[in-house]
Protein backbone atom coordinates (compact mmCIF):
# COMPACT_ATOMS: atom_id res chain seq x y z
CA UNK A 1 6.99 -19.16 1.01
CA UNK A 2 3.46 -17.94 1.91
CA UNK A 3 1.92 -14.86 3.03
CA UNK A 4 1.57 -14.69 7.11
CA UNK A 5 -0.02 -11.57 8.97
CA UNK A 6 2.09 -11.03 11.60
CA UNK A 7 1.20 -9.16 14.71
CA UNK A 8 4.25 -9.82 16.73
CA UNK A 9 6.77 -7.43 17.94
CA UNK A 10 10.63 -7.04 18.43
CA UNK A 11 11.15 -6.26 22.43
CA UNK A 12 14.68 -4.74 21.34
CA UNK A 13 13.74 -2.65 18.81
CA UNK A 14 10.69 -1.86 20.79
CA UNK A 15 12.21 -0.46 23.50
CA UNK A 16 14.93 1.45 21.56
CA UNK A 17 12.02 3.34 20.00
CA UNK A 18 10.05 3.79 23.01
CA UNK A 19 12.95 5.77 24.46
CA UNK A 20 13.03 7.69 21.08
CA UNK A 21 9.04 8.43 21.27
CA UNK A 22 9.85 9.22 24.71
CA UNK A 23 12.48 11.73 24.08
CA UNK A 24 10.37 13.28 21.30
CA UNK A 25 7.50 13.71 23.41
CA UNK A 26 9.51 15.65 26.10
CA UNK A 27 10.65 17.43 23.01
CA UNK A 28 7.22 19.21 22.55
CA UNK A 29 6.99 20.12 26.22
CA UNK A 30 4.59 17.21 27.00
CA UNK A 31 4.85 15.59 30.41
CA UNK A 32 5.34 11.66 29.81
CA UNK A 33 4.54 10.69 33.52
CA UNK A 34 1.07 11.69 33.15
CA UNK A 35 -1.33 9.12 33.04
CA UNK A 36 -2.42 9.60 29.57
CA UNK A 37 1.10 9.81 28.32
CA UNK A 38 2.86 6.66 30.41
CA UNK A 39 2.68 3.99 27.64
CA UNK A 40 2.17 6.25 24.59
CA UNK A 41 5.81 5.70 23.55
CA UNK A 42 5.67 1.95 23.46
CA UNK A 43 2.19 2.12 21.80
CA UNK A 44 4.04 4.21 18.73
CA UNK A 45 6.64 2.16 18.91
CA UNK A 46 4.28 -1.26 18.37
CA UNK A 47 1.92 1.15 15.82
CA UNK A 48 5.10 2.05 13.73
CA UNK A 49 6.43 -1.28 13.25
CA UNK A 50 2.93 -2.58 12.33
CA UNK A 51 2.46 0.55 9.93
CA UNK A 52 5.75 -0.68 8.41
CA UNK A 53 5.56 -4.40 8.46
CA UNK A 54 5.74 -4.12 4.39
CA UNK A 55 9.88 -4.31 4.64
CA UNK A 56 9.86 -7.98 6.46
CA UNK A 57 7.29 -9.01 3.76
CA UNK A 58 7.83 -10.41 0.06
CA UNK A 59 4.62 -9.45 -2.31
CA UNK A 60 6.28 -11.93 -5.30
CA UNK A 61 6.21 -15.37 -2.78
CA UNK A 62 2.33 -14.15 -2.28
CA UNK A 63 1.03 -13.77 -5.94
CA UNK A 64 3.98 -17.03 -6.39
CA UNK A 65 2.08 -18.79 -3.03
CA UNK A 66 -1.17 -18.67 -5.37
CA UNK A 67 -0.33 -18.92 -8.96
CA UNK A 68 -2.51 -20.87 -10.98
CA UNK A 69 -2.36 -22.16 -14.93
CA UNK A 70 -5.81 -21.36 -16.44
CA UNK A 71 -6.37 -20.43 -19.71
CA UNK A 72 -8.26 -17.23 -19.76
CA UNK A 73 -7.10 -13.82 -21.37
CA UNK A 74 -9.63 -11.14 -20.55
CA UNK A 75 -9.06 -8.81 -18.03
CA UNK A 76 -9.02 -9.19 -14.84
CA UNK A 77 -10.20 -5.99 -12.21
CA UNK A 78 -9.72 -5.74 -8.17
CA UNK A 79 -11.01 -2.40 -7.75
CA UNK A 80 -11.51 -0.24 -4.72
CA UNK A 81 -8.41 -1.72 -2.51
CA UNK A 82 -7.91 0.65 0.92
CA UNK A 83 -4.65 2.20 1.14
CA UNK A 84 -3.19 3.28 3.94
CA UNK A 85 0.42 4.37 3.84
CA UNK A 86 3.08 6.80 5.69
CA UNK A 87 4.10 9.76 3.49
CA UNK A 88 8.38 9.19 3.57
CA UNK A 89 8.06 12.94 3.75
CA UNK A 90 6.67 13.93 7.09
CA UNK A 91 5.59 10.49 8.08
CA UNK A 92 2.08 11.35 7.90
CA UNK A 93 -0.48 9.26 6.36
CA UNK A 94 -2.08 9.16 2.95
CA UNK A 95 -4.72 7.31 2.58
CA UNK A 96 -7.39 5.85 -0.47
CA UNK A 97 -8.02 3.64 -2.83
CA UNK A 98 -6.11 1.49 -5.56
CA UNK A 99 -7.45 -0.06 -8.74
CA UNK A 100 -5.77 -3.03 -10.41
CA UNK A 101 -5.70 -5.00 -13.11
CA UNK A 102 -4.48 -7.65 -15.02
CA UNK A 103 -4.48 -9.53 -18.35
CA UNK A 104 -3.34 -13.16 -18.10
CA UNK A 105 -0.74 -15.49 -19.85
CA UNK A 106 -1.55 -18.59 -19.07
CA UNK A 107 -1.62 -17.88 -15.34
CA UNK A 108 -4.52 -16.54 -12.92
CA UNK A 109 -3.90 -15.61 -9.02
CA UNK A 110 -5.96 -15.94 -6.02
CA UNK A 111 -7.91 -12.68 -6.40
CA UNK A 112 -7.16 -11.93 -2.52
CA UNK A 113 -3.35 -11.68 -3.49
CA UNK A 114 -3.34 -8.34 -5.18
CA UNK A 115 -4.84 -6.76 -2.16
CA UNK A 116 -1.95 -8.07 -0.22
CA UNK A 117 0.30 -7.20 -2.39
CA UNK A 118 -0.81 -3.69 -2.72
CA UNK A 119 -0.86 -3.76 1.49
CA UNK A 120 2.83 -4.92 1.52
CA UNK A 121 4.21 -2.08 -0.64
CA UNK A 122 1.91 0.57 1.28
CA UNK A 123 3.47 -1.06 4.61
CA UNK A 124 6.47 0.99 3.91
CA UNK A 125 7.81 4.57 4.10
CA UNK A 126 6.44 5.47 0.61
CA UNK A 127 5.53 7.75 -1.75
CA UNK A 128 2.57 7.50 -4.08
CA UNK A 129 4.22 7.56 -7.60
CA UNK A 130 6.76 4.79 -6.32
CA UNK A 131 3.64 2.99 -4.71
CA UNK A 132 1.87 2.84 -8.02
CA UNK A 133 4.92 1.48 -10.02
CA UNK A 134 5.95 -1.43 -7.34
CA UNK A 135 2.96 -2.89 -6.90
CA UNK A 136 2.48 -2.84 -11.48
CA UNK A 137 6.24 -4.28 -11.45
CA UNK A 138 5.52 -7.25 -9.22
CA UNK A 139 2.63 -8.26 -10.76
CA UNK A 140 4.12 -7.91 -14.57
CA UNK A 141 7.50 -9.92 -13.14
CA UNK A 142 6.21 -12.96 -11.24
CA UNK A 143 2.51 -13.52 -13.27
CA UNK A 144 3.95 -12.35 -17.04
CA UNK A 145 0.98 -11.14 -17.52
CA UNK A 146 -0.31 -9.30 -20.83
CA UNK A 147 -0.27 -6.74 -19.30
CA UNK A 148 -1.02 -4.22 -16.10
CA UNK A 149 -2.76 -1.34 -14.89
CA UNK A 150 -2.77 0.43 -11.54
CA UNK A 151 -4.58 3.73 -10.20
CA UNK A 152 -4.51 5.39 -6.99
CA UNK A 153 -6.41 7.97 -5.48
CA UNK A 154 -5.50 9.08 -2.44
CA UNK A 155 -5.72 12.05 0.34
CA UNK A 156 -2.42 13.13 1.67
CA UNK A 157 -2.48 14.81 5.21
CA UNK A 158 1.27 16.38 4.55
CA UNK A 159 -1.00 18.44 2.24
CA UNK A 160 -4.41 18.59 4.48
CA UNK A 161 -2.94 19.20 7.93
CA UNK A 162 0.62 21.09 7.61
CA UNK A 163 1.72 22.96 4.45
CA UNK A 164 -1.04 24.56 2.08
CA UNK A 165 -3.86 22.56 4.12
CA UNK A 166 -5.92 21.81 1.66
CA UNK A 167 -9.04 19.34 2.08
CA UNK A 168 -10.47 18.37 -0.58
CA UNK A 169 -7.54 17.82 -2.96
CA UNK A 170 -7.15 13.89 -4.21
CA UNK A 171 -3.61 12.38 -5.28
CA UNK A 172 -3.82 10.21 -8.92
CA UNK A 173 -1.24 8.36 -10.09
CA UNK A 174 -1.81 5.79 -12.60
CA UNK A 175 0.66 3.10 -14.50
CA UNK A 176 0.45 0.94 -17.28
CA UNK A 177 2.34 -2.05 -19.11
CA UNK A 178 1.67 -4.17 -22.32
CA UNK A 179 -1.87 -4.09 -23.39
CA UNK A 180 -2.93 -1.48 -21.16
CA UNK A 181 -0.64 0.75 -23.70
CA UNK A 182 -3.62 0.41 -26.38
CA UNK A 183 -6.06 3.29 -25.68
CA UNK A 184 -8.53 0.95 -26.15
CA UNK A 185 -7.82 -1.69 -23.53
CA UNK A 186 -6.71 1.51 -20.95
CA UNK A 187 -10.10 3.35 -21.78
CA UNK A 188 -12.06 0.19 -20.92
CA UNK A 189 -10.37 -0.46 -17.66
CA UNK A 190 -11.02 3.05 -16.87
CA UNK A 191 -14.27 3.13 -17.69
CA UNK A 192 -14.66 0.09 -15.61
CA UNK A 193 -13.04 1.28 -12.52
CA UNK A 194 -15.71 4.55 -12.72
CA UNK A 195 -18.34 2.01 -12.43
CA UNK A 196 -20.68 2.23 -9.23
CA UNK A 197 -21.82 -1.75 -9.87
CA UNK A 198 -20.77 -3.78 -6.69
């Protein structure tokens, strides 16, 4: 099974939530006849199921889609991966950047995977500390890897535009498994994830 972007749409389930966007707009006093308001409702209705595409998608049958038997055992860094996520909260968004890494067993993966795989699990309702540990736990139980590391920084706007409203404040979580344990092989990640080198 291989990774497919999909773009489509469910009419059913679209209209059901139009009429729920519609209802919620009304809610707030808006008028949804206006011009700038008529298709709003289906738009958020298309916008959430593309924001949440990550439950129709499997993120082991991607790294499994491109696993390959090499025999290399160093570690292995995508860094700076865009995040963009709905807080399960409020559903607002949170937004950043994710680090990972790898040590191989035997088996590399197309480097373009772990961004996908890190897009499928943000695809979801989600919270950041869960976010961080699915995407380490796929990795570690399809690859077998030596071991993994994931960081995420991110900006919540539960926390910049309701609630204590504070702007400048950056969410990191961080897990680790196997060799990442040694302080050693976790300080050199992190010191290689600080790096500015492109």
């Amino acid at each position: 099974m291989s990774y497919t972007k999909s773009d489509s749409y469910d009419d059913a389930l679209t209209e059901k939530m139009r009429l729920h966007y519609e209802e919620i707009l009304k809610g707030v006093g808006e008028d949804t006849a206006r011009d700038g308001l008529l298709k709003t409702p289906e738009r958020a209705a298309k916008a959430m199921q593309f924001l949440t595409q990550g439950y129709d998608q499997d993120p082991a049958a991607i790294l499994l889609g491109a696993m390959f038997k090499e025999d290399y055992n160093e570690m292995v860094i995508v860094k700076d991966i865009e995040v963009y996520s709905l807080c399960e909260h409020h559903i607002l968004p949170f937004f950043g950047k994710a680090h990972v890494a790898y040590i191989p067993n035997g088996y590399i993966v197309g480097l373009s995977k772990i961004p996908r795989v890190v897009d499928v699990f943000a695809r979801r309702l989600q919270v950041q500390e869960r976010l961080t540990i699915e995407i380490r736990d796929v990795i570690q139980n399809t690859l077998h890897p030596l071991g993994v590391a994931v960081v995420i920084e991110a900006c919540h706007m539960c926390m910049m535009m309701r609630g204590v409203q504070k702007q400048n404040s950056i969410t990191t979580t961080s897990s680790f498994t196997g060799e990442f344990g040694k302080a050693e092989t976790r300080g050199e990640f992190l010191r290689l994830i600080e790096s500015k080198g492109r």
